[in-house]
C-alpha atoms as a PDB file:
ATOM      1  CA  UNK A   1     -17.893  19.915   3.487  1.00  0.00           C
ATOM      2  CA  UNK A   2     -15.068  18.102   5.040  1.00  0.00           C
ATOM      3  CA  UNK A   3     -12.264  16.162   2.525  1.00  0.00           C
ATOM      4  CA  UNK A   4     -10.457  14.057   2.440  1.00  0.00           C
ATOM      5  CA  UNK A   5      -6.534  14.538   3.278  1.00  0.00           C
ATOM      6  CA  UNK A   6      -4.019  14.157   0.921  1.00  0.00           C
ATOM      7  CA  UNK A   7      -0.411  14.417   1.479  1.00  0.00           C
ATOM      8  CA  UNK A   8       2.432  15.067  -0.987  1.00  0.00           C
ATOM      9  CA  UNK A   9       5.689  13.456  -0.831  1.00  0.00           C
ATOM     10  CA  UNK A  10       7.765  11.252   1.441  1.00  0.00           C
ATOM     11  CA  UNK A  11      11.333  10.565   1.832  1.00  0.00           C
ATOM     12  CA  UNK A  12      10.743   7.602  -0.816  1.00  0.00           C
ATOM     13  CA  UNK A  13       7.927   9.099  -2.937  1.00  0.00           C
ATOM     14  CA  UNK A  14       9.354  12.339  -4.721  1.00  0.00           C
ATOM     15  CA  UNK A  15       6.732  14.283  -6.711  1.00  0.00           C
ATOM     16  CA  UNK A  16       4.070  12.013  -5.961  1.00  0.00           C
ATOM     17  CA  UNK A  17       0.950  12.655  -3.553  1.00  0.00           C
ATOM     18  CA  UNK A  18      -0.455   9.663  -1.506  1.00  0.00           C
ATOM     19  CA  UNK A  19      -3.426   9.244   0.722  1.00  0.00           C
ATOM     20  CA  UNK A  20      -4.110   6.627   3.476  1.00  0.00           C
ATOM     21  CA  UNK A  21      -6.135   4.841   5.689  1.00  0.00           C
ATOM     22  CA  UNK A  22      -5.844   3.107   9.205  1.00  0.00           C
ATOM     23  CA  UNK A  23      -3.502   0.179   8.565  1.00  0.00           C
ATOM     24  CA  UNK A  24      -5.097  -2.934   9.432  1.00  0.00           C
ATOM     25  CA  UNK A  25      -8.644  -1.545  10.266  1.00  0.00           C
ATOM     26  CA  UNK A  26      -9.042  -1.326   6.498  1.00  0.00           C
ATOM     27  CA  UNK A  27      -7.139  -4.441   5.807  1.00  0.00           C
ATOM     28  CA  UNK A  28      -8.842  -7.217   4.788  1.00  0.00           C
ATOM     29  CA  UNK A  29      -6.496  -9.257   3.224  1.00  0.00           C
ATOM     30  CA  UNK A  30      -3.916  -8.994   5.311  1.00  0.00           C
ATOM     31  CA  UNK A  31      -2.264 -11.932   6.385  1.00  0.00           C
ATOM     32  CA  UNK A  32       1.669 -12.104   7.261  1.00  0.00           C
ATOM     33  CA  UNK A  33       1.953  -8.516   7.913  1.00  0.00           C
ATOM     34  CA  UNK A  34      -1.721  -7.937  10.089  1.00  0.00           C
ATOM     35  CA  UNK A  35      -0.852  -5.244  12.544  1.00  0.00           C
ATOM     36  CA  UNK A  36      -2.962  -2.910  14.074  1.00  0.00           C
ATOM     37  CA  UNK A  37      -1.971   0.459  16.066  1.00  0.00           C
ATOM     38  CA  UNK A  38      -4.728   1.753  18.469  1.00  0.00           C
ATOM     39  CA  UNK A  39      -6.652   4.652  17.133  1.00  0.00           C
ATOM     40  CA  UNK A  40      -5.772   6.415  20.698  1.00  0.00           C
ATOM     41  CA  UNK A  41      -3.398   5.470  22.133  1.00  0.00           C
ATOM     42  CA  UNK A  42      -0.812   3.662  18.881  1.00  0.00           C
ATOM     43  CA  UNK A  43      -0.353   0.738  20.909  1.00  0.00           C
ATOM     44  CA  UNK A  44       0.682  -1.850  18.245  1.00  0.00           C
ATOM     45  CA  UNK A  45      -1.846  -5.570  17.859  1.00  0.00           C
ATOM     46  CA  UNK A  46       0.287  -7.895  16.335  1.00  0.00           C
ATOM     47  CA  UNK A  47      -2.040 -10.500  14.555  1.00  0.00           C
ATOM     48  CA  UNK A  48       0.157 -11.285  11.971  1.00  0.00           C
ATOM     49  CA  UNK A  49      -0.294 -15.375  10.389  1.00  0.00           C
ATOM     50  CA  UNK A  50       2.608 -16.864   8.372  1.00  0.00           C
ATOM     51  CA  UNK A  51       2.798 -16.747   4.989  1.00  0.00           C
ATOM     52  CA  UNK A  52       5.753 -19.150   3.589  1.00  0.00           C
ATOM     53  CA  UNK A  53       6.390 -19.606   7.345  1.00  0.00           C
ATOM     54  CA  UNK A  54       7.297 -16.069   7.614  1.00  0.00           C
ATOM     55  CA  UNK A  55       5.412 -12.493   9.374  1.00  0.00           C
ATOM     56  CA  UNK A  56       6.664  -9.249   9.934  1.00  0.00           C
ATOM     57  CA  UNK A  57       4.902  -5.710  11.091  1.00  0.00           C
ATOM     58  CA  UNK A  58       3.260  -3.265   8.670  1.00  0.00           C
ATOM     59  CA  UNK A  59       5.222  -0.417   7.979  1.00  0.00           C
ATOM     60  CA  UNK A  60       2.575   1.697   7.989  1.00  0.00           C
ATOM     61  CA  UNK A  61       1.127   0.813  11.032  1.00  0.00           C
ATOM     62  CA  UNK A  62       4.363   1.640  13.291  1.00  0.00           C
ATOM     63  CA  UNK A  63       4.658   4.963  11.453  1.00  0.00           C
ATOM     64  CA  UNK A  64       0.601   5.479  12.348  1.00  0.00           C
ATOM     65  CA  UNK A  65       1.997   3.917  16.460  1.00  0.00           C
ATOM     66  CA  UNK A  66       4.762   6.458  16.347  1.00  0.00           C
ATOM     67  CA  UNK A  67       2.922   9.477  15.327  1.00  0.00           C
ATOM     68  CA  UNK A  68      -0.284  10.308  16.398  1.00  0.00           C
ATOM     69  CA  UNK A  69      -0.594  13.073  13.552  1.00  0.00           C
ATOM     70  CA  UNK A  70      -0.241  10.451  11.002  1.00  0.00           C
ATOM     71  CA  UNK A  71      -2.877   8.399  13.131  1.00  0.00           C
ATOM     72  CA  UNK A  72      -5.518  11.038  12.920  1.00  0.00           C
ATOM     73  CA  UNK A  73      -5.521  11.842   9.801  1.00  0.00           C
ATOM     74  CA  UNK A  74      -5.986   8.214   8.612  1.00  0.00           C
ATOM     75  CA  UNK A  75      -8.854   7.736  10.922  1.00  0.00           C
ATOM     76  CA  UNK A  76     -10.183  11.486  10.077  1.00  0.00           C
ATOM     77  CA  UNK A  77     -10.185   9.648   6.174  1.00  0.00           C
ATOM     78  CA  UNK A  78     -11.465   6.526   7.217  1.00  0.00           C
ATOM     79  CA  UNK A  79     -14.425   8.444   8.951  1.00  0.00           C
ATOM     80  CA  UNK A  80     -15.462  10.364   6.420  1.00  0.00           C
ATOM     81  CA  UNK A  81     -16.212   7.350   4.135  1.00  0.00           C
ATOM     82  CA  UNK A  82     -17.935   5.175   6.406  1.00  0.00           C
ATOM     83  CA  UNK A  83     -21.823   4.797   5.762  1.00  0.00           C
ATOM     84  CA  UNK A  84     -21.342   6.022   2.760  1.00  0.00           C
ATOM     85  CA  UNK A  85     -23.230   5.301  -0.713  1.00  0.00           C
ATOM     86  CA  UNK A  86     -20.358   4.197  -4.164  1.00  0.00           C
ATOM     87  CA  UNK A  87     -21.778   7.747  -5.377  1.00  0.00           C
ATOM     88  CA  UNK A  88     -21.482   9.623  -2.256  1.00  0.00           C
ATOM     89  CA  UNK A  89     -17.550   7.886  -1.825  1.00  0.00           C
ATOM     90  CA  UNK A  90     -16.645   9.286  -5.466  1.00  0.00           C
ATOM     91  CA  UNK A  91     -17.979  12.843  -5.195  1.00  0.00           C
ATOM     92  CA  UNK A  92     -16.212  13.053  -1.867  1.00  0.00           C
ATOM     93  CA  UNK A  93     -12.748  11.497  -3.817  1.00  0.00           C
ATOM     94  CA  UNK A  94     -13.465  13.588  -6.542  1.00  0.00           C
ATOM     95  CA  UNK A  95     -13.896  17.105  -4.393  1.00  0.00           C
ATOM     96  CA  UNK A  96     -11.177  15.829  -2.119  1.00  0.00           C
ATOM     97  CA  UNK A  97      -8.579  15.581  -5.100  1.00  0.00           C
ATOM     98  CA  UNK A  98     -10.331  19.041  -6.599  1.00  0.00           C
ATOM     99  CA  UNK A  99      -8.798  21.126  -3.796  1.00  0.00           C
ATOM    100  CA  UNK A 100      -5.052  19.253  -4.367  1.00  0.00           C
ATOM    101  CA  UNK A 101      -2.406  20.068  -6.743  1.00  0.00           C
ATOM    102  CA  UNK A 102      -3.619  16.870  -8.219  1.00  0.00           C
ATOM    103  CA  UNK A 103      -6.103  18.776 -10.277  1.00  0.00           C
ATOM    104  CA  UNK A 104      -3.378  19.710 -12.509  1.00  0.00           C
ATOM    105  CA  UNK A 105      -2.517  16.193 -13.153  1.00  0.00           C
ATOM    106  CA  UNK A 106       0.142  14.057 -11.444  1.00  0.00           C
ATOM    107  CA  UNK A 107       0.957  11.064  -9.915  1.00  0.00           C
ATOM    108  CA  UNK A 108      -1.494   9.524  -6.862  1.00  0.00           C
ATOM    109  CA  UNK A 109      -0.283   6.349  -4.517  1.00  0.00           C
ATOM    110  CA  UNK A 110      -3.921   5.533  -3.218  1.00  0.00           C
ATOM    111  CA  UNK A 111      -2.959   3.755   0.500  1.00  0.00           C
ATOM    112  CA  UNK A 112       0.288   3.719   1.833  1.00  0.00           C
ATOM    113  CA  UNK A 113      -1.184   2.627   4.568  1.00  0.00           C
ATOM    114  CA  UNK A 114      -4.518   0.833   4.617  1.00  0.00           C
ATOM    115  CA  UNK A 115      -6.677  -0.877   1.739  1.00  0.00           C
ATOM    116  CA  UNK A 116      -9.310  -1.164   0.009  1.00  0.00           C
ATOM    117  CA  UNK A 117     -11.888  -2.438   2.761  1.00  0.00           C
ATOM    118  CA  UNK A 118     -15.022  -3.180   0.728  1.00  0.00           C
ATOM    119  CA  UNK A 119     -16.232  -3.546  -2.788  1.00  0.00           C
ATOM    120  CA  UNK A 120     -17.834  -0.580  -2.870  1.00  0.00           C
ATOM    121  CA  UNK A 121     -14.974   1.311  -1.790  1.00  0.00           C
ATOM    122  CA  UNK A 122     -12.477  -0.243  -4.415  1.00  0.00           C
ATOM    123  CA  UNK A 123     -15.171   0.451  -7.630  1.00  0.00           C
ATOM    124  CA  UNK A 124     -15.434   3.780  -5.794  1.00  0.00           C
ATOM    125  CA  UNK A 125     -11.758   4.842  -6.863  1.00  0.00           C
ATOM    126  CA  UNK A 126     -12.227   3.020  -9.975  1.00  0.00           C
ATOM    127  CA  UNK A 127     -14.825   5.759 -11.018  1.00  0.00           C
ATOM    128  CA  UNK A 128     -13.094   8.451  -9.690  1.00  0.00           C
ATOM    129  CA  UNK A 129     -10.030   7.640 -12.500  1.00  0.00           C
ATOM    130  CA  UNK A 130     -12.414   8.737 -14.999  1.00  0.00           C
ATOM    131  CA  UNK A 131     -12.716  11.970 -13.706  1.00  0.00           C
ATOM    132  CA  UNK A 132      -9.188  12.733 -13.542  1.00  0.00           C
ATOM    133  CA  UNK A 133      -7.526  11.194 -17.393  1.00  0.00           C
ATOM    134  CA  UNK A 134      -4.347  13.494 -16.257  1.00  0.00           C
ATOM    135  CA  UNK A 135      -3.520  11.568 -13.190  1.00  0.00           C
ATOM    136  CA  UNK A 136      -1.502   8.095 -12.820  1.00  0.00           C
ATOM    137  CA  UNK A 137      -2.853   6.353  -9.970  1.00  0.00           C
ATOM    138  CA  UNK A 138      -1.392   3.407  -8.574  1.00  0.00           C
ATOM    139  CA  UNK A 139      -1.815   1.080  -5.443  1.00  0.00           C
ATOM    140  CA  UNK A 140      -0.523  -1.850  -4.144  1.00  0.00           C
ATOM    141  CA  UNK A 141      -2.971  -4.029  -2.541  1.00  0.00           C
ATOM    142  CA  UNK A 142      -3.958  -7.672  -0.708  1.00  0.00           C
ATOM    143  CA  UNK A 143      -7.789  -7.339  -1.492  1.00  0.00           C
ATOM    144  CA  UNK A 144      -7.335  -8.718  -4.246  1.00  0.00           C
ATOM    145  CA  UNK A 145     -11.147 -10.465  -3.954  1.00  0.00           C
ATOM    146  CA  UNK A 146     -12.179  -7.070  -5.043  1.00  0.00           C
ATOM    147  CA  UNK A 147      -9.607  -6.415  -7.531  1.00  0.00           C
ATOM    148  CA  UNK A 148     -10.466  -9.526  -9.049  1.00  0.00           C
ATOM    149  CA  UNK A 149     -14.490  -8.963  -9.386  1.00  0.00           C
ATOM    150  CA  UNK A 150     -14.000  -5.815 -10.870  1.00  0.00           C
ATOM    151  CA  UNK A 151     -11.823  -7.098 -13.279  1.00  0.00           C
ATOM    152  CA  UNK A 152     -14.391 -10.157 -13.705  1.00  0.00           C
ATOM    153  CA  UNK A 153     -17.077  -7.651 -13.897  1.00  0.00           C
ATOM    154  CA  UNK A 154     -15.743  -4.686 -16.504  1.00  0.00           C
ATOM    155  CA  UNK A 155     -13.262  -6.537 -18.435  1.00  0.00           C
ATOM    156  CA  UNK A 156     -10.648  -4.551 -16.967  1.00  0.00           C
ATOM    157  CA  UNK A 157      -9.014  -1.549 -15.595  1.00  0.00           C
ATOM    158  CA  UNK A 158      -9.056   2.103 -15.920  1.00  0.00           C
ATOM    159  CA  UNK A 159      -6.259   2.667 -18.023  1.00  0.00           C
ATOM    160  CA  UNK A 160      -4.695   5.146 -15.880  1.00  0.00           C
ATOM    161  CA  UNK A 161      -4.879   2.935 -12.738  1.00  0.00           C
ATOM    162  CA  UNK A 162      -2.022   0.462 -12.045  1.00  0.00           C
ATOM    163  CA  UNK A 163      -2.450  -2.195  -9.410  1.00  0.00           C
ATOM    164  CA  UNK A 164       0.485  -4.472  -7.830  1.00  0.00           C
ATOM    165  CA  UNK A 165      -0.632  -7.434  -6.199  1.00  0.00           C
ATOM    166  CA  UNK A 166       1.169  -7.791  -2.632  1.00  0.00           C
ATOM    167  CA  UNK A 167       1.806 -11.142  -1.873  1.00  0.00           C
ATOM    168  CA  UNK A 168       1.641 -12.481   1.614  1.00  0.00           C
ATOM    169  CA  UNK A 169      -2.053 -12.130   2.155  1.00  0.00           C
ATOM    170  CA  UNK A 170      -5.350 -14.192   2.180  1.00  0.00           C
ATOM    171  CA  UNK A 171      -6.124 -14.096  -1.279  1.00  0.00           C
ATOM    172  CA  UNK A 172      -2.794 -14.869  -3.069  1.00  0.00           C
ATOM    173  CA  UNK A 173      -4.198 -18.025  -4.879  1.00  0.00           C
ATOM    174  CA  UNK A 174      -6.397 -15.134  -6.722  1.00  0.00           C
ATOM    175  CA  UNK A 175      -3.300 -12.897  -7.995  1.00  0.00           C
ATOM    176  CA  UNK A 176      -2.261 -15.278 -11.254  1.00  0.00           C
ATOM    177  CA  UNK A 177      -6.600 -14.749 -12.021  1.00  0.00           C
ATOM    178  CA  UNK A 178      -6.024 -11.047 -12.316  1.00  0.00           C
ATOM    179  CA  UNK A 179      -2.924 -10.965 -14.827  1.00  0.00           C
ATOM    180  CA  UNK A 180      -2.114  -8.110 -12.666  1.00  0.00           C
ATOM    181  CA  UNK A 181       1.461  -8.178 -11.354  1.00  0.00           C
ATOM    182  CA  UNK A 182       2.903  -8.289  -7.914  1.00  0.00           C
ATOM    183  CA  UNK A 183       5.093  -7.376  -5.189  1.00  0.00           C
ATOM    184  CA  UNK A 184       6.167  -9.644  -2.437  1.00  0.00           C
ATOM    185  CA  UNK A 185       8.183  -8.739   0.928  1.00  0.00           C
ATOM    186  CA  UNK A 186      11.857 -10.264   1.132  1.00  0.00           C
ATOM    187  CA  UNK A 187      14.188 -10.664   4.445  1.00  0.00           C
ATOM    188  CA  UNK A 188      17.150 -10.263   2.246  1.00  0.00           C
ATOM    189  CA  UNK A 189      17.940  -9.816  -1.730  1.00  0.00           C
ATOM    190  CA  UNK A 190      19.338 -12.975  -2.010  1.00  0.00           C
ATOM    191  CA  UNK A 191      15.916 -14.091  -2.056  1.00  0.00           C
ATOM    192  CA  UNK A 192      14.845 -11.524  -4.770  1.00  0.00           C
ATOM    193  CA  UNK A 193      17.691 -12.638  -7.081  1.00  0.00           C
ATOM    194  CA  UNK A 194      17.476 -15.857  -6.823  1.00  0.00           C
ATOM    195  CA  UNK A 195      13.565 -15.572  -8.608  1.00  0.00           C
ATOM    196  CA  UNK A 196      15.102 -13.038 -11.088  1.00  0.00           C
ATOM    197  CA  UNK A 197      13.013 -10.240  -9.481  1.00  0.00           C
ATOM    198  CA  UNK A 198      14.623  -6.420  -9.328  1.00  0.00           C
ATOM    199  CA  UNK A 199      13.846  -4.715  -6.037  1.00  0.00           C
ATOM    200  CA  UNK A 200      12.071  -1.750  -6.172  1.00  0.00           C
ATOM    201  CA  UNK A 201      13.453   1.577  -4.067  1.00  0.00           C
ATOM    202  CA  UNK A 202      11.633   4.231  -5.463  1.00  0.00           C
ATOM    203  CA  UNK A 203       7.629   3.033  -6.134  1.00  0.00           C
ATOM    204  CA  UNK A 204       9.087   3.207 -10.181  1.00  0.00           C
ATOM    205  CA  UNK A 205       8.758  -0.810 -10.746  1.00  0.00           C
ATOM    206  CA  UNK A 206       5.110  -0.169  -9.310  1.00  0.00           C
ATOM    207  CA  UNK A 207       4.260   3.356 -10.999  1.00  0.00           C
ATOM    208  CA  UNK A 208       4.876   1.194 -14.534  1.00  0.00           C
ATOM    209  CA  UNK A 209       5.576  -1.711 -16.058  1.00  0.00           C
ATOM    210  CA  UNK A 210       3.812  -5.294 -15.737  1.00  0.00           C
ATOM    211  CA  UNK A 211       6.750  -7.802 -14.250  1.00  0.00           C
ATOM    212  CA  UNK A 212       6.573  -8.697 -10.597  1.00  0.00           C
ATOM    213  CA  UNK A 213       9.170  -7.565  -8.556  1.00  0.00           C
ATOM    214  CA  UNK A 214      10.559  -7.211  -5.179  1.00  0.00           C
ATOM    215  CA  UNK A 215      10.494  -5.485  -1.836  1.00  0.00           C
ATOM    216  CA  UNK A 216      13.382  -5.552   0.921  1.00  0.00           C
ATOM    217  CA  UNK A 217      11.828  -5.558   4.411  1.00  0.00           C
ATOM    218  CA  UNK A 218      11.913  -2.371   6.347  1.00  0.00           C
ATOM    219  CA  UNK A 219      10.791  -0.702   9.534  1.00  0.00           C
ATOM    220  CA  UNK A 220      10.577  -1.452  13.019  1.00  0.00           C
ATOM    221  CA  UNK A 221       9.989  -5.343  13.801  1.00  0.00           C
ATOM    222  CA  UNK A 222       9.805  -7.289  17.436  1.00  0.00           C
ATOM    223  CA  UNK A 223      13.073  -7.457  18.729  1.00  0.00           C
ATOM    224  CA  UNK A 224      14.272 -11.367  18.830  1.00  0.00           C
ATOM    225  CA  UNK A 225      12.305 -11.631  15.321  1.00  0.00           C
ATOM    226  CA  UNK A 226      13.384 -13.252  12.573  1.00  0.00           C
ATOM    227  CA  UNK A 227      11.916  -9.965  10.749  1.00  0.00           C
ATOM    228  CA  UNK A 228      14.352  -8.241  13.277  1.00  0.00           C
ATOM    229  CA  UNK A 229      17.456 -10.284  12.700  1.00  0.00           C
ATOM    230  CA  UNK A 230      17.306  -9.736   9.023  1.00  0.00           C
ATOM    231  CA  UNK A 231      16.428  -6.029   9.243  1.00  0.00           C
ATOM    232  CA  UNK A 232      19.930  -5.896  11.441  1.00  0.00           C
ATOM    233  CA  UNK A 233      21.591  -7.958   8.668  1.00  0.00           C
ATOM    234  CA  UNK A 234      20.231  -5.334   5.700  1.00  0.00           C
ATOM    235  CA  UNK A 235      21.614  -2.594   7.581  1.00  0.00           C
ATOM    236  CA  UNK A 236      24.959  -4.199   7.647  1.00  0.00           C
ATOM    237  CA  UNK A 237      25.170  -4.014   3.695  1.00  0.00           C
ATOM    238  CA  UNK A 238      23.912  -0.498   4.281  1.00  0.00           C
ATOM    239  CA  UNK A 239      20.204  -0.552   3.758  1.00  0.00           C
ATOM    240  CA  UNK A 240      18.424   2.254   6.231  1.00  0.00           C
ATOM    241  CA  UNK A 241      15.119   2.491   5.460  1.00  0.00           C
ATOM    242  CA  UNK A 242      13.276   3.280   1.793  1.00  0.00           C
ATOM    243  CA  UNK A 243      13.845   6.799   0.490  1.00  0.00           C
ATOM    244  CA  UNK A 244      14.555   7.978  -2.797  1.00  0.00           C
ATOM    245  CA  UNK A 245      17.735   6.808  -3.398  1.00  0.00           C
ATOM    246  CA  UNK A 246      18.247   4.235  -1.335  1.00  0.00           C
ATOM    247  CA  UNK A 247      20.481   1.095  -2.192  1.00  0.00           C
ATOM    248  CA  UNK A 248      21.029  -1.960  -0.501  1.00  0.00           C
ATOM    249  CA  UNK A 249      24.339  -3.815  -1.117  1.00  0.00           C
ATOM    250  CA  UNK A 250      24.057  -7.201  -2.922  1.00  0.00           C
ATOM    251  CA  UNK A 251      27.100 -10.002  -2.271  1.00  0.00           C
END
């Protein structure tokens, strides 16, 4: 039976595992960051639509352009779901996670890149966090639609499940519905601190607690972009990219 891949660690995400899908393709809400890398040949779609009269690219779709590796083994995940019945999706999850470290309990990002691309998909994972009491998943996501009529549906979430709303999507006028909280994109962190929000470095602000909070854009954007201009200015105050102990200077 072939599984589903699962990867642990990044630079940013230190004893955690994660597990993705094809950025964009399995994107539905997507909105200001829309961007697609080919499945061959990781030539990068831009279909990004303002959001608060900003875009910029997906992170995780110019990591999937730049490495094909990372590519295939999103697509190898995304095929092995497709067609495929809510019970048939969780017994695949389940033996996917089965032959992981995970088994022993842990910490799961579901999607650093990708989302959750249908209802069935998203109630899917919501089973599977039965199965595993000893695991802390967490996601951030824009399909919030589906977030929302699960909530509508079962009162709730799993308790070991922990969603963050990313803003900059279609569905935003949804997030305040879910009294879930959420995470929106900044060019710089004097827009963070003037709303209050912390920005988060390490996945910690997402892993727990309920207040929204903020992210610091990152990655590579069009050149000539705004996006692009204030990824230049971040690096001036020292910001390189999101690791585990990265820092980004404040005035």
């Amino acid at each position: 039976m072939a599984l589903l891949k699962f990867t642990f660690e990044n630079a940013k995400l230190k004893g955690i595992w994660h597990y993705s899908l094809p950025s964009g393709h399995t994107c539905p809400g997507a909105k200001s960051c829309l961007t697609f890398a080919h499945r061959e040949t990781g030539k990068v779609t831009d279909k990004q639509t303002p959001v608060d009269g900003k875009t910029f690219r997906c992170y995780a779709a110019m990591d999937e352009a730049r490495r094909p590796n990372v590519r295939k083994t999103r697509w190898d995940n995304f095929d092995l779901l497709k067609g495929k019945t809510i019970s048939q999706i969780v017994d695949l999850i389940v033996s996917s996670i089965k032959e992981t470290g995970l088994k022993r309990g842990g910490t799961l990002r579901v999607h650093i890149g990708g989302d959750y691309f249908s209802q069935i998909y998203f109630n899917a994972w919501m089973k599977v966090a039965s199965f595993f009491p000893n695991i802390v998943f967490y996601s951030y996501t824009k399909s919030i639609k589906f977030l929302l009529e699960y909530i509508t549906a079962y009162g709730g979430l799993p308790k070991n499940f922990v969603f963050t709303c990313s803003r900059g999507g279609k569905y935003d006028n949804l997030i305040p519905s879910t009294m879930v909280k959420s995470a929106k994109v900044f060019f710089s962190t004097d827009e963070a601190k003037a709303l209050g929000l912390d920005i988060d470095h390490t996945d910690d602000l997402a892993i727990s607690g309920s207040d929204d909070f903020a992210l610091v854009i990152h990655g590579s954007q069009p050149a000539g972009s705004e996006a692009s201009k204030a990824l230049s200015a971040n690096k001036k105050k020292g910001f390189t990219g999101y690791n585990n102990s990265a820092t980004l200077a404040t005035a």
